[in-house]
Structures are given as structure tokens and as C-alpha cells.
PDB file of N, CA and C in Angstrom:
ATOM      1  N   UNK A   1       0.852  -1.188   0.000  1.00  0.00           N
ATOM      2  CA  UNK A   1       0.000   0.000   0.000  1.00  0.00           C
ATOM      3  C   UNK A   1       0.896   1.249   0.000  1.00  0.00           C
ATOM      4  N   UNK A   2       0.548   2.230  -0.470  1.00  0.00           N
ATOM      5  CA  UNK A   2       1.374   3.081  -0.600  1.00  0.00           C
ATOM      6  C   UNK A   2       1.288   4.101   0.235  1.00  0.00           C
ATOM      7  N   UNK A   3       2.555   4.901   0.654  1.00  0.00           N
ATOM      8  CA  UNK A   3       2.582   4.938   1.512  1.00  0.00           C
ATOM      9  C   UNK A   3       1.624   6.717   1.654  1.00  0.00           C
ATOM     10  N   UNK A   4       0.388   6.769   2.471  1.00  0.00           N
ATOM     11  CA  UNK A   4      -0.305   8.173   2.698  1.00  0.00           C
ATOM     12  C   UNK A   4       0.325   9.134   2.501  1.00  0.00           C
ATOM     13  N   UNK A   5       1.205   9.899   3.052  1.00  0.00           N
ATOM     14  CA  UNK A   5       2.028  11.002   3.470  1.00  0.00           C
ATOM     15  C   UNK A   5       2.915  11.435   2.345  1.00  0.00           C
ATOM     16  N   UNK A   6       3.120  10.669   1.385  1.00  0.00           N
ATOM     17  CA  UNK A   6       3.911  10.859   0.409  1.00  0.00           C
ATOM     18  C   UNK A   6       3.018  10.872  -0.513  1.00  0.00           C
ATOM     19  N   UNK A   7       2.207  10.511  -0.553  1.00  0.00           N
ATOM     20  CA  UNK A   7       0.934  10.719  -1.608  1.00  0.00           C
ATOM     21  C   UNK A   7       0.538  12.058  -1.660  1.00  0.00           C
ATOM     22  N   UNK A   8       0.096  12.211  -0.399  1.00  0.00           N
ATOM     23  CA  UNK A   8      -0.344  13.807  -0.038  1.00  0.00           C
ATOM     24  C   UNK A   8       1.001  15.242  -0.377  1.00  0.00           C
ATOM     25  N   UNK A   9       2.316  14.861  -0.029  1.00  0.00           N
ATOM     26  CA  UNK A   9       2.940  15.198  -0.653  1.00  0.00           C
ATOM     27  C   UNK A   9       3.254  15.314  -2.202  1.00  0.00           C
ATOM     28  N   UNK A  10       2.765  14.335  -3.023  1.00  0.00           N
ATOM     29  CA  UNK A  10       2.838  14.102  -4.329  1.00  0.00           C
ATOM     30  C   UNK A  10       1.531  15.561  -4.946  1.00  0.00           C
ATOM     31  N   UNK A  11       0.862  15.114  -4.120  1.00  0.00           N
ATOM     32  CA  UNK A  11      -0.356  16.122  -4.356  1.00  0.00           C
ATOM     33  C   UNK A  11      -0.162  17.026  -4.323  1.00  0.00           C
ATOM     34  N   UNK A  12       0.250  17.915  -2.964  1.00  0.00           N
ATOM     35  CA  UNK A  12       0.340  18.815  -2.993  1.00  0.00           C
ATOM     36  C   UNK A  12       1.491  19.930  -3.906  1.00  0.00           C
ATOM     37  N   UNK A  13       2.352  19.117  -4.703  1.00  0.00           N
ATOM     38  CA  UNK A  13       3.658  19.540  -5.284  1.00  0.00           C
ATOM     39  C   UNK A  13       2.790  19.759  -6.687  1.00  0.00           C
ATOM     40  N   UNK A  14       1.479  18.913  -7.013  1.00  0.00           N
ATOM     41  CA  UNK A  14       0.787  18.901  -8.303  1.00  0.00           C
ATOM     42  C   UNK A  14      -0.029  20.158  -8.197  1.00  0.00           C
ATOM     43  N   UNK A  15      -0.441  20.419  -6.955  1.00  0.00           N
ATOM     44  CA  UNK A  15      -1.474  21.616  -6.606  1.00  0.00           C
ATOM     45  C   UNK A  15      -0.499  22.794  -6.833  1.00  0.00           C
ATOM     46  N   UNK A  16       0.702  22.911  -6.676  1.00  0.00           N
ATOM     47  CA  UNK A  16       1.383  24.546  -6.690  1.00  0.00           C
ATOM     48  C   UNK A  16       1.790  24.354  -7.712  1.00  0.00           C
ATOM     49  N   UNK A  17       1.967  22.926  -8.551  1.00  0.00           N
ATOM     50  CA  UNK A  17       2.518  23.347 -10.040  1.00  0.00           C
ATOM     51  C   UNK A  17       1.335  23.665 -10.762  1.00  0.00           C
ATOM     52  N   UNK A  18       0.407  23.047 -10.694  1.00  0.00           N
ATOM     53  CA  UNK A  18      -0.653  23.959 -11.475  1.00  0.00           C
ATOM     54  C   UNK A  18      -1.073  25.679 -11.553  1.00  0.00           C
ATOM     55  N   UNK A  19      -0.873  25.568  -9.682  1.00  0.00           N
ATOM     56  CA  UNK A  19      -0.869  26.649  -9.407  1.00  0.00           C
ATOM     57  C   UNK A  19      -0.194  28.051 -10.161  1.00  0.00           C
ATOM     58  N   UNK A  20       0.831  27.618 -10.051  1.00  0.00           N
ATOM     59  CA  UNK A  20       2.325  28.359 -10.445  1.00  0.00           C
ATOM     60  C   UNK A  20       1.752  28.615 -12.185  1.00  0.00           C
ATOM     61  N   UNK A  21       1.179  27.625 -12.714  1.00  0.00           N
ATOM     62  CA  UNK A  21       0.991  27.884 -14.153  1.00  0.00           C
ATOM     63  C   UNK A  21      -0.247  28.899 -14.450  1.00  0.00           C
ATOM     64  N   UNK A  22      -0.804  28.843 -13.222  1.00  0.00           N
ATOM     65  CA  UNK A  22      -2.077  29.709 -13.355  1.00  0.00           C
ATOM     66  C   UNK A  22      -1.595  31.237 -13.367  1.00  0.00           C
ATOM     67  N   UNK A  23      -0.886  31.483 -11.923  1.00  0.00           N
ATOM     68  CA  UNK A  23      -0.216  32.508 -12.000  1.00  0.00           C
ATOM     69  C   UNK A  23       0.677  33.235 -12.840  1.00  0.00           C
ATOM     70  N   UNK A  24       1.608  32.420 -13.220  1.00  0.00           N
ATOM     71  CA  UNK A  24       2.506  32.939 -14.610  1.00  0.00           C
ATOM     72  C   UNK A  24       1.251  33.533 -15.813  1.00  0.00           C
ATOM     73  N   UNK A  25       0.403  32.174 -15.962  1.00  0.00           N
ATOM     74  CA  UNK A  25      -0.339  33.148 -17.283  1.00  0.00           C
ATOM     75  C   UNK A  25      -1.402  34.328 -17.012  1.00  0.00           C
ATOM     76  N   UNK A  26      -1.410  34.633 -15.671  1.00  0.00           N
ATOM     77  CA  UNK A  26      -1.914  36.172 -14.918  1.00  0.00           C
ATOM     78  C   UNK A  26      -1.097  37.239 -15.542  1.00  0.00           C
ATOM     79  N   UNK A  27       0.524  36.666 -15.013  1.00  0.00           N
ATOM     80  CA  UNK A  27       1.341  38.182 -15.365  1.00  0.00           C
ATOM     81  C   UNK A  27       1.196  38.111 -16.637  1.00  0.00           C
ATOM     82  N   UNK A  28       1.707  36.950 -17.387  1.00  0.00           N
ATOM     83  CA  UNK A  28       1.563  37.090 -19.013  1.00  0.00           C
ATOM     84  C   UNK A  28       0.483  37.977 -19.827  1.00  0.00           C
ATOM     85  N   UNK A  29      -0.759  38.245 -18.573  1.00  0.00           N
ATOM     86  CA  UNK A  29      -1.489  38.530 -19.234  1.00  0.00           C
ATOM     87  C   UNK A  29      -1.988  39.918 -18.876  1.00  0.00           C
ATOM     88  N   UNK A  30      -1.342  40.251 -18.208  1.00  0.00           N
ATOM     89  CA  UNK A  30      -1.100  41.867 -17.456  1.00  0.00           C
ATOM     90  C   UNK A  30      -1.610  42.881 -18.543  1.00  0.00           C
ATOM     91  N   UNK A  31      -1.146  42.438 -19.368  1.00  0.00           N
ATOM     92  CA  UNK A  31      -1.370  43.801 -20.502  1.00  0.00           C
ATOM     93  C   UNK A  31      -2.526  43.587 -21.544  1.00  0.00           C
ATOM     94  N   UNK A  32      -3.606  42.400 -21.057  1.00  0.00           N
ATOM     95  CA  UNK A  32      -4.460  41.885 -22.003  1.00  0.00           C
ATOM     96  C   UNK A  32      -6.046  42.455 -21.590  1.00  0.00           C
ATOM     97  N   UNK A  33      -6.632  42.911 -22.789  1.00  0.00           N
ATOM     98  CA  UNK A  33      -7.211  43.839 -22.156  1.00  0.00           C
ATOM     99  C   UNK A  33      -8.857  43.029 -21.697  1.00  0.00           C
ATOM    100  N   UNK A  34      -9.169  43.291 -20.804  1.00  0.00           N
ATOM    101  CA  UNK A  34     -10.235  42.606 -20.629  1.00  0.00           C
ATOM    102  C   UNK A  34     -10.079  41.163 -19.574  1.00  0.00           C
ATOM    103  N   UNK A  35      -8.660  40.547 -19.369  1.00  0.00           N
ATOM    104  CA  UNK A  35      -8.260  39.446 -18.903  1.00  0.00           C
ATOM    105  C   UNK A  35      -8.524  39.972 -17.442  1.00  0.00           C
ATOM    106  N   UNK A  36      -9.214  38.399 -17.092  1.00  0.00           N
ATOM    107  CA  UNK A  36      -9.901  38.360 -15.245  1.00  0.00           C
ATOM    108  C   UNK A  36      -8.261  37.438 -14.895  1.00  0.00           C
ATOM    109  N   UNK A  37      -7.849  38.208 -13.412  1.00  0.00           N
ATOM    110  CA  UNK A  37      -6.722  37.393 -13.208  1.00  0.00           C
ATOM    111  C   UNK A  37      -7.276  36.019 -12.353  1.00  0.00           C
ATOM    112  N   UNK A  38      -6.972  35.065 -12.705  1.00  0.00           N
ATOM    113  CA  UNK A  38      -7.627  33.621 -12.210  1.00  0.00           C
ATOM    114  C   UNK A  38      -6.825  32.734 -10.791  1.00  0.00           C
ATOM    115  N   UNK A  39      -6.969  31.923 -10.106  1.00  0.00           N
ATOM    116  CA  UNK A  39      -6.395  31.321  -9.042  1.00  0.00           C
ATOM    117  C   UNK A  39      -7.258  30.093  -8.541  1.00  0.00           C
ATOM    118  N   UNK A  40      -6.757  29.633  -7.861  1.00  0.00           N
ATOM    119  CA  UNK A  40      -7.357  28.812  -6.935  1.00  0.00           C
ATOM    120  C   UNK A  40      -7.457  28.809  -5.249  1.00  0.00           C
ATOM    121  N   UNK A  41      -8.004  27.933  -4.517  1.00  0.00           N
ATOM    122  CA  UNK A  41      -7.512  28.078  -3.181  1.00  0.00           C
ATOM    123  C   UNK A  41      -6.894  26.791  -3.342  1.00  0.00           C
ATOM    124  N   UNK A  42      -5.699  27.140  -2.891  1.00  0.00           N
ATOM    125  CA  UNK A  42      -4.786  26.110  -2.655  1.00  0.00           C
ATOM    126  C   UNK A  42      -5.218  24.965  -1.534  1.00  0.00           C
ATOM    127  N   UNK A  43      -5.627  25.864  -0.461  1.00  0.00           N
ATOM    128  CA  UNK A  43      -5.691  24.868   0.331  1.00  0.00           C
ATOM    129  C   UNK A  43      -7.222  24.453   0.848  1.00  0.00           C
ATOM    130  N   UNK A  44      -8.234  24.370   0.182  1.00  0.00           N
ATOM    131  CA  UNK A  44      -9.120  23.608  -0.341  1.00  0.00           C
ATOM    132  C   UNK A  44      -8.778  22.589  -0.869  1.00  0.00           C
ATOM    133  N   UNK A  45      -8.181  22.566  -2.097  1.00  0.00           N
ATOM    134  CA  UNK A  45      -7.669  21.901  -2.974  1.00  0.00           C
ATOM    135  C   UNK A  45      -6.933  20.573  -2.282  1.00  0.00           C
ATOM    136  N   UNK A  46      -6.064  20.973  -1.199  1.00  0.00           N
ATOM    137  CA  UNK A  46      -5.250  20.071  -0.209  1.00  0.00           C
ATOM    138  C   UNK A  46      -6.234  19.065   0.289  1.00  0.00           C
ATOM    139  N   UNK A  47      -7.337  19.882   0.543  1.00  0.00           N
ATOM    140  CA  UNK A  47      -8.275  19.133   1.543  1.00  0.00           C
ATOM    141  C   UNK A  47      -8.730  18.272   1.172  1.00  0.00           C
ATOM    142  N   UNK A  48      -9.346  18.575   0.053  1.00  0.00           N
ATOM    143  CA  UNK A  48     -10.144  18.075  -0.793  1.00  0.00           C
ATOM    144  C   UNK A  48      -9.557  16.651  -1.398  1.00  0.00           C
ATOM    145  N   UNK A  49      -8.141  17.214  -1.744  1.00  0.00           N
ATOM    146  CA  UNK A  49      -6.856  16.085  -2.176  1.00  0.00           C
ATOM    147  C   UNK A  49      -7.015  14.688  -0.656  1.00  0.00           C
ATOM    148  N   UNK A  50      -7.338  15.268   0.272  1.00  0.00           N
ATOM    149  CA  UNK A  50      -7.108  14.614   1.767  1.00  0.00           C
ATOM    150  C   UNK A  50      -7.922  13.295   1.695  1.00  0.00           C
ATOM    151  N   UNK A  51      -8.573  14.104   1.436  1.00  0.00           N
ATOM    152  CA  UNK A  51     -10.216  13.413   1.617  1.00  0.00           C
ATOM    153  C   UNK A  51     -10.755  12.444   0.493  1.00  0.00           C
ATOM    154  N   UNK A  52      -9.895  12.708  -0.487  1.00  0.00           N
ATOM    155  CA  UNK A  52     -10.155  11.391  -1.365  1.00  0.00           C
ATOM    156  C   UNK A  52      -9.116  10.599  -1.326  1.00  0.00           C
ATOM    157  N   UNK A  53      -8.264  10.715  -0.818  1.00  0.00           N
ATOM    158  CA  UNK A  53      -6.838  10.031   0.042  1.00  0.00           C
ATOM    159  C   UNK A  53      -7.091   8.693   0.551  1.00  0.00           C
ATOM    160  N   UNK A  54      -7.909   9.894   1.903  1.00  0.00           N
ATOM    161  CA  UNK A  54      -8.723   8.969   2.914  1.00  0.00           C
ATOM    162  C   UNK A  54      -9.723   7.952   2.415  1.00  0.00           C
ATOM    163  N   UNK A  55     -10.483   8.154   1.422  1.00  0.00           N
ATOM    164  CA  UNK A  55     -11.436   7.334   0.976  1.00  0.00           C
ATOM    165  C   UNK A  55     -11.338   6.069  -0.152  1.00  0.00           C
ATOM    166  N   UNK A  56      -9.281   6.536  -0.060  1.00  0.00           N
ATOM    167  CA  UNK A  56      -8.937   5.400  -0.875  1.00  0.00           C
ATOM    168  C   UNK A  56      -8.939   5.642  -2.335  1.00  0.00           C
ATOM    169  N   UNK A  57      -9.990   6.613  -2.618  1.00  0.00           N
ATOM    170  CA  UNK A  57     -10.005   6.924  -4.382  1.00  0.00           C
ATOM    171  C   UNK A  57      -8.801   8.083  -4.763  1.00  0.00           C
ATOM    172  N   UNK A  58      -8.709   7.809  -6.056  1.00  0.00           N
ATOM    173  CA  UNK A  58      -7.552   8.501  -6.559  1.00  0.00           C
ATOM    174  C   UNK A  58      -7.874   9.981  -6.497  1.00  0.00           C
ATOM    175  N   UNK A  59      -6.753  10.873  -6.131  1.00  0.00           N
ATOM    176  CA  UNK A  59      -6.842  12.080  -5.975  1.00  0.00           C
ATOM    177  C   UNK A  59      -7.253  12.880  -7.929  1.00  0.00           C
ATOM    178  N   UNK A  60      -8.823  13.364  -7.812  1.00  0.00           N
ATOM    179  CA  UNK A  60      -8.672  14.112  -9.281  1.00  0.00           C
ATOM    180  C   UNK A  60      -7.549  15.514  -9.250  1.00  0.00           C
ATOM    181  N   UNK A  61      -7.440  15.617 -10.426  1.00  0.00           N
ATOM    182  CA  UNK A  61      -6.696  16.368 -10.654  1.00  0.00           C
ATOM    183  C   UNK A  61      -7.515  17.739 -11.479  1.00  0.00           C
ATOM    184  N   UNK A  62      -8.547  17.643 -10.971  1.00  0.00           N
ATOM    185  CA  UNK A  62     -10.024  18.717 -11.530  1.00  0.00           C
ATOM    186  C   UNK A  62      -9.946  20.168 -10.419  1.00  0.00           C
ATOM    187  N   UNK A  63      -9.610  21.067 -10.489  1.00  0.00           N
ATOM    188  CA  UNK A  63      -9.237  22.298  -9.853  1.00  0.00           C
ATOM    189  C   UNK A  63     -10.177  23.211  -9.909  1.00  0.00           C
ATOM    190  N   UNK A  64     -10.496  23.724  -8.780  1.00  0.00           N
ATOM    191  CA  UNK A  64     -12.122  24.728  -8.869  1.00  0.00           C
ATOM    192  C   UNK A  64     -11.388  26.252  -9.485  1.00  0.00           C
ATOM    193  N   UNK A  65     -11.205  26.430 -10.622  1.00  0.00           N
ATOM    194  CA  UNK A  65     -10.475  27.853 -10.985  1.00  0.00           C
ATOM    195  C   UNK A  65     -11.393  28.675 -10.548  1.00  0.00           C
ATOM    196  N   UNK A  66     -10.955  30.005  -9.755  1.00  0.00           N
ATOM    197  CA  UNK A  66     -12.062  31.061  -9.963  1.00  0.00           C
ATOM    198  C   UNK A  66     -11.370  32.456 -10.104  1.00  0.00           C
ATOM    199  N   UNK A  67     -11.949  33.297 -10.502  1.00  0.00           N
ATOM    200  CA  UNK A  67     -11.677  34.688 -10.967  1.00  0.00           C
ATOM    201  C   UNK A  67     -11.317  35.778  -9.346  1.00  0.00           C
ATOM    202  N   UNK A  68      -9.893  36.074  -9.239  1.00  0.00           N
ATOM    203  CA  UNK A  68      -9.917  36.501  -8.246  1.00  0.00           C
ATOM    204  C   UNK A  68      -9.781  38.228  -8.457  1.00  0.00           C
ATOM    205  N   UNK A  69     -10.476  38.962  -6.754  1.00  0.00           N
ATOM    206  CA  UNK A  69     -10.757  40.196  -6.657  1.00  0.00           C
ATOM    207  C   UNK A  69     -10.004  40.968  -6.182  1.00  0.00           C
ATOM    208  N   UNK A  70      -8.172  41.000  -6.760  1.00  0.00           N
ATOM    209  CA  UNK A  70      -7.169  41.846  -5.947  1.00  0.00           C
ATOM    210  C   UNK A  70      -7.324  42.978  -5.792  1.00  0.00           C
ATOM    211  N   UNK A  71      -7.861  43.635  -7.173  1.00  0.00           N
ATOM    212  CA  UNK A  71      -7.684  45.035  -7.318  1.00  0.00           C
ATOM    213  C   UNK A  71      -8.973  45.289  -8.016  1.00  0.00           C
ATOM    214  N   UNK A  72      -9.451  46.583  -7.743  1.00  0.00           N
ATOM    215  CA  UNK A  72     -10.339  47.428  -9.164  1.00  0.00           C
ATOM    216  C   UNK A  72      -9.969  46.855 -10.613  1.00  0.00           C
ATOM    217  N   UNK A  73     -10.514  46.603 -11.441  1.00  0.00           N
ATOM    218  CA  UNK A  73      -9.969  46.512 -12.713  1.00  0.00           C
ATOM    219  C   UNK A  73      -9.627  47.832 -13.721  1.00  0.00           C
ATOM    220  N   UNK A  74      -8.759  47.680 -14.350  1.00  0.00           N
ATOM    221  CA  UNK A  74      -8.379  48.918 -14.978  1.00  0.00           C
ATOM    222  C   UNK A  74      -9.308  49.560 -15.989  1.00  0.00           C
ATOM    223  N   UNK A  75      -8.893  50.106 -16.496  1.00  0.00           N
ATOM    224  CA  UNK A  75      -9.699  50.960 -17.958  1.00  0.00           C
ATOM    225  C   UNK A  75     -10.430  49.917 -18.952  1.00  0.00           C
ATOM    226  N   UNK A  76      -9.475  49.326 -19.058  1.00  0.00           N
ATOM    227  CA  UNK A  76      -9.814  48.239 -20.041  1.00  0.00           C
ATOM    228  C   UNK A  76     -10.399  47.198 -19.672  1.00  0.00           C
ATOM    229  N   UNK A  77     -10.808  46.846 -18.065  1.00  0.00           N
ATOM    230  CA  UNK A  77     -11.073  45.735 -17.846  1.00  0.00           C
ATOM    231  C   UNK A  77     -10.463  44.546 -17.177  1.00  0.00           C
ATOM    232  N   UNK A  78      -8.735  44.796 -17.126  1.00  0.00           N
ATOM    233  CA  UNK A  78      -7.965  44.006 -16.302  1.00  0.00           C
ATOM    234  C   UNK A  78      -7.765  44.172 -15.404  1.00  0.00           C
ATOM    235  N   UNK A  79      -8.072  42.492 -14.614  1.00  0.00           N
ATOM    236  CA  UNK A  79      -7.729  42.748 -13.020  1.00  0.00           C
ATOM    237  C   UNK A  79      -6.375  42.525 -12.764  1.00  0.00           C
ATOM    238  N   UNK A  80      -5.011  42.002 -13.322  1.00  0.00           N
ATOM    239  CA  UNK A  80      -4.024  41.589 -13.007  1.00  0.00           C
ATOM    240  C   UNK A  80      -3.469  42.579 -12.434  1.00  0.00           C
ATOM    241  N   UNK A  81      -2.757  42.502 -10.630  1.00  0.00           N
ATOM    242  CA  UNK A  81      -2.003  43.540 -10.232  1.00  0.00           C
ATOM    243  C   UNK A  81      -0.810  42.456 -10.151  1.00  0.00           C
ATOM    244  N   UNK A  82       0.402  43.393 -10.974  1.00  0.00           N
ATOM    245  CA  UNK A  82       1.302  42.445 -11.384  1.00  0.00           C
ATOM    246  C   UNK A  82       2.359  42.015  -9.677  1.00  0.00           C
ATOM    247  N   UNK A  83       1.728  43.148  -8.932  1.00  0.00           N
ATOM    248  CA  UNK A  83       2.662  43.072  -7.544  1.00  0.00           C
ATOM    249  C   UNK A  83       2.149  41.937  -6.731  1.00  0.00           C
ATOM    250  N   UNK A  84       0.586  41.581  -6.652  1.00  0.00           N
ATOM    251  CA  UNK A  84       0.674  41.071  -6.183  1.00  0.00           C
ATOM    252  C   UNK A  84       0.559  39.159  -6.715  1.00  0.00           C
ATOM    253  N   UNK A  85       0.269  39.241  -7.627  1.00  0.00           N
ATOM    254  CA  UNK A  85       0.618  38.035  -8.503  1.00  0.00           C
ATOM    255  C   UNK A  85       2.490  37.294  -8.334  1.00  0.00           C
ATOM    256  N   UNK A  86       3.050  38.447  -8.086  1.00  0.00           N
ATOM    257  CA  UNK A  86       4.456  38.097  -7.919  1.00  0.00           C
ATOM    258  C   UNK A  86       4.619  37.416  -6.270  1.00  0.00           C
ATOM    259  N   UNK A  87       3.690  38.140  -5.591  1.00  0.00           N
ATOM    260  CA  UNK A  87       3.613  37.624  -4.227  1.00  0.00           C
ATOM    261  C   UNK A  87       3.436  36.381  -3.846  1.00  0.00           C
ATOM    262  N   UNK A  88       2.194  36.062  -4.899  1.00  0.00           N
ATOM    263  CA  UNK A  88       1.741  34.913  -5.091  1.00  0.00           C
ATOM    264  C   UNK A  88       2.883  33.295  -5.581  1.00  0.00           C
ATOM    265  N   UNK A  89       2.978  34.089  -6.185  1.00  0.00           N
ATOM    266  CA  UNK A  89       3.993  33.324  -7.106  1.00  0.00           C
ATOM    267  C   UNK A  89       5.203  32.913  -5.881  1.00  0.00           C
ATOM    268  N   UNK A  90       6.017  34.043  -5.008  1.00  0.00           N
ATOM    269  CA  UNK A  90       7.132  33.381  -4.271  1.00  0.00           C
ATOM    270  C   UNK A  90       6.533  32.737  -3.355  1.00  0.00           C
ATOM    271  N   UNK A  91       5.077  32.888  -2.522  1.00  0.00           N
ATOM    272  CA  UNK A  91       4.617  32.517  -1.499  1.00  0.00           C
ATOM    273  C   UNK A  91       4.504  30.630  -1.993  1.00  0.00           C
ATOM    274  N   UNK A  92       3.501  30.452  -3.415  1.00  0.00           N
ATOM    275  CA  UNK A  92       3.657  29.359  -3.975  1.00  0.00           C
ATOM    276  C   UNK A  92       4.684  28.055  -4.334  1.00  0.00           C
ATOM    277  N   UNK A  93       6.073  29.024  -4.380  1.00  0.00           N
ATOM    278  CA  UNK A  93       7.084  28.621  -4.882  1.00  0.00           C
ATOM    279  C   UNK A  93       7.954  28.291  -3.588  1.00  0.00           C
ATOM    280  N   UNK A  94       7.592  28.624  -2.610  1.00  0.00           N
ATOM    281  CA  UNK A  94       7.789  28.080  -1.261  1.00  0.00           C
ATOM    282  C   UNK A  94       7.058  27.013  -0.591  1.00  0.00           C
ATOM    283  N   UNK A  95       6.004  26.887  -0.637  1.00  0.00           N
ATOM    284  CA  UNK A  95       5.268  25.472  -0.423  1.00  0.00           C
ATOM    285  C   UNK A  95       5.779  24.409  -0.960  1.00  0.00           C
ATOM    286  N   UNK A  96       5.756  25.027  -2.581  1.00  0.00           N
ATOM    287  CA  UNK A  96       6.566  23.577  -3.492  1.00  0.00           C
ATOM    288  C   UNK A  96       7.617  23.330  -3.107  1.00  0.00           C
ATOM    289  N   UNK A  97       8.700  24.167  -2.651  1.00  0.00           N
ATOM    290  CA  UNK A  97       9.739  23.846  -2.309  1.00  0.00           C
ATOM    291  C   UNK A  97       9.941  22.966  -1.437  1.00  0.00           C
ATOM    292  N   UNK A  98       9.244  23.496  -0.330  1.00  0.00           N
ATOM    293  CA  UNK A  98       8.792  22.811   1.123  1.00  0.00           C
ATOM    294  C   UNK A  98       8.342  21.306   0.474  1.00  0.00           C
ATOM    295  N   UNK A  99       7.591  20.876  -0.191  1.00  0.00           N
ATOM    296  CA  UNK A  99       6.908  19.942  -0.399  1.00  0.00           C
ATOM    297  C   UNK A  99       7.862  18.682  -1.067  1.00  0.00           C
ATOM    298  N   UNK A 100       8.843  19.241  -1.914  1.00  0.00           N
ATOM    299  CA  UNK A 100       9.750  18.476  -2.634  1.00  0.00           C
ATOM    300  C   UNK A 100      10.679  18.061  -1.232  1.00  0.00           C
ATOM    301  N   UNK A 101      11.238  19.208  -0.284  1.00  0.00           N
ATOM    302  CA  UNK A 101      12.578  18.963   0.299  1.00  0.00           C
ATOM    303  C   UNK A 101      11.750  17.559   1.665  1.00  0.00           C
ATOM    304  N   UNK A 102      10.711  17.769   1.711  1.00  0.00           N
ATOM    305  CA  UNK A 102       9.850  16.580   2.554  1.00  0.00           C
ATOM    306  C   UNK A 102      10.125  15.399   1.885  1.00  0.00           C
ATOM    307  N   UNK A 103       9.266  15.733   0.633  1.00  0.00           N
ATOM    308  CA  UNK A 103       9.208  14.141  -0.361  1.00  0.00           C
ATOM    309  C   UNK A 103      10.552  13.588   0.058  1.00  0.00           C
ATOM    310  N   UNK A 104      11.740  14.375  -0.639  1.00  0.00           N
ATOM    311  CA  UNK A 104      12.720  14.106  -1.255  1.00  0.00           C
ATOM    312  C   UNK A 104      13.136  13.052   0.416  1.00  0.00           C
ATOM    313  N   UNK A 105      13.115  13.632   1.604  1.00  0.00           N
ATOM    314  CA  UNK A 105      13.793  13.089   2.940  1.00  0.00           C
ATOM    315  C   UNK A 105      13.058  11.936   2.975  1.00  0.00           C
ATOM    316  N   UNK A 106      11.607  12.249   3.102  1.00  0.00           N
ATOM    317  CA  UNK A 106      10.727  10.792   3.513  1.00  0.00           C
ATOM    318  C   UNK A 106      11.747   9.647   2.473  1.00  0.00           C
ATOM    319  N   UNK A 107      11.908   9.894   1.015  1.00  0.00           N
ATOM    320  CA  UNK A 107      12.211   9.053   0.427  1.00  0.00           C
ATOM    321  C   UNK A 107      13.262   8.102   0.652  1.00  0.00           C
ATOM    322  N   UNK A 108      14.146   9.278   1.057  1.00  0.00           N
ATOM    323  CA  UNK A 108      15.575   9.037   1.915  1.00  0.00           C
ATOM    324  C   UNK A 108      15.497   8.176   2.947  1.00  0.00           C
ATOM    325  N   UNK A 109      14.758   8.295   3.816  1.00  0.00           N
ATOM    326  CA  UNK A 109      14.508   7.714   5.230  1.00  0.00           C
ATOM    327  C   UNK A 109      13.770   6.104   4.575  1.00  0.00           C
ATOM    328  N   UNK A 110      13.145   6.092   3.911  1.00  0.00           N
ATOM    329  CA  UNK A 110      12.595   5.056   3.593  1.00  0.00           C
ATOM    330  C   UNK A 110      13.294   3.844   2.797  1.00  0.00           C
ATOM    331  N   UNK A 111      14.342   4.344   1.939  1.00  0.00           N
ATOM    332  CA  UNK A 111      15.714   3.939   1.215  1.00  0.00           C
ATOM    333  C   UNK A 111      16.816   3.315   2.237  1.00  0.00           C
ATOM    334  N   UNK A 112      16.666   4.295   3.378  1.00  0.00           N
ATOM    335  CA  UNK A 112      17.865   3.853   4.443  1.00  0.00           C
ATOM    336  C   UNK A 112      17.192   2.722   5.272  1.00  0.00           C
ATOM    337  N   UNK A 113      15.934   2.839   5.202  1.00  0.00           N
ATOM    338  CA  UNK A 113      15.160   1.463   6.031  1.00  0.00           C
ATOM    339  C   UNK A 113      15.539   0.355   5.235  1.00  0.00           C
ATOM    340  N   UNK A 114      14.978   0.761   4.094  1.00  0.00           N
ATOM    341  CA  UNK A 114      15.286  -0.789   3.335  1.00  0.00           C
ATOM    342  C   UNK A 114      16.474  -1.726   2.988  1.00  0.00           C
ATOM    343  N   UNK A 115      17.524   0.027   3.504  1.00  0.00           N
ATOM    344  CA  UNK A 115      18.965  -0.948   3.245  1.00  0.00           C
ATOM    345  C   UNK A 115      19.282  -1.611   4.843  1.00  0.00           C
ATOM    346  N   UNK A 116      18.896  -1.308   5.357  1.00  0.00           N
ATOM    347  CA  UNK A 116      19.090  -1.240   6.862  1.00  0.00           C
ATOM    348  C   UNK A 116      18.612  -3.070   7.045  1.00  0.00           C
ATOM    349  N   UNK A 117      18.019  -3.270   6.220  1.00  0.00           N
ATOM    350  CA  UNK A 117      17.088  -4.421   7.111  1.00  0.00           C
ATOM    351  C   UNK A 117      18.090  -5.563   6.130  1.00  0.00           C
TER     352      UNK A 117
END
């Protein structure tokens, strides 16, 4: 059986890379006129990931996108504030990080068991 915790880890590294792709095509789109800047809640998403964990079924990979309300929208219609999209982006890029340097140890620790025995 495999092992929970690393699953959930697997997940959650899938949730900020999507993430991360959502965000990039925000700034990309900074200058587009009419473009809603888009996101998710991440950590819904976790939960949600949890909970079909728990229930044994495979985690979907189906993401509730929604249109988020940083700023007024401009003249044209765009909501992208490129400052705080960048925020987004390092705050994101720290979870993942976090999430890999976990995986990466559990894996470790689990490698050293098996040589161990």
C-alpha cells in the first residue's frame, strides 16, 4: 500500500505546479485587455486532495479555478495587479519547495530502512 504522506505530498507539489501555471499566465497577461486574473484556493484543494486520500479513491486532478478580486480593474477591464501576482507566485514557490525537500527526505529515510534491514 502506498505509503499516505507521500501521496499527499505528491499532491500537494501537483497543486502549486498547477498553481504556479495559473499565476505565470496572470502576469503574461497583465497587458491583455479585458483578462480576469484567475487562481485557486490552494488549500481547499489540499483538503479536498485529503479526503479522497482517505477514501482510498484517486486524488482528481479537476481544480475549482475562480476569478480573483485583488484590485479594481483597470480601464480596459484588467484585473491583473502584477505586484501582487508576484507575491503569489514566491509565497507558492515556497510550499513547493517545502513539499519536494519533505518528499525528497521521507524518500531518503525510507531507502535507508530498506537498506538497513
Amino acid at each position: 500500500m502506498p505509503d499516505k504522506g507521500m501521496m499527499v505530498l505528491e499532491k500537494v507539489m501537483d497543486i502549486a505546479s498547477y498553481r504556479r501555471k495559473l499565476l505565470a499566465s496572470n502576469i503574461a497577461n497583465a497587458d491583455t485587455p479585458g483578462y480576469r486574473a484567475k487562481d485557486i484556493s490552494f488549500r481547499q484543494e489540499v483538503i479536498r486532495a485529503m479526503e479522497q486520500i482517505d477514501r482510498g479513491q484517486r486524488a482528481e486532478q479537476l481544480y475549482q479555478v475562480y476569478e480573483t478580486v485583488n484590485t479594481m480593474p483597470n480601464r480596459d477591464g484588467n484585473t491583473v495587479n502584477v505586484d501582487i501576482e508576484m507575491a503569489k507566485i514566491a509565497e507558492n514557490s515556497l510550499t513547493y519547495n517545502t513539499a519536494v525537500q519533505l518528499y525528497s527526505r521521507k524518500a531518503r529515510m525510507l531507502r535507508d530502512a530498506i537498506k538497513a534491514r
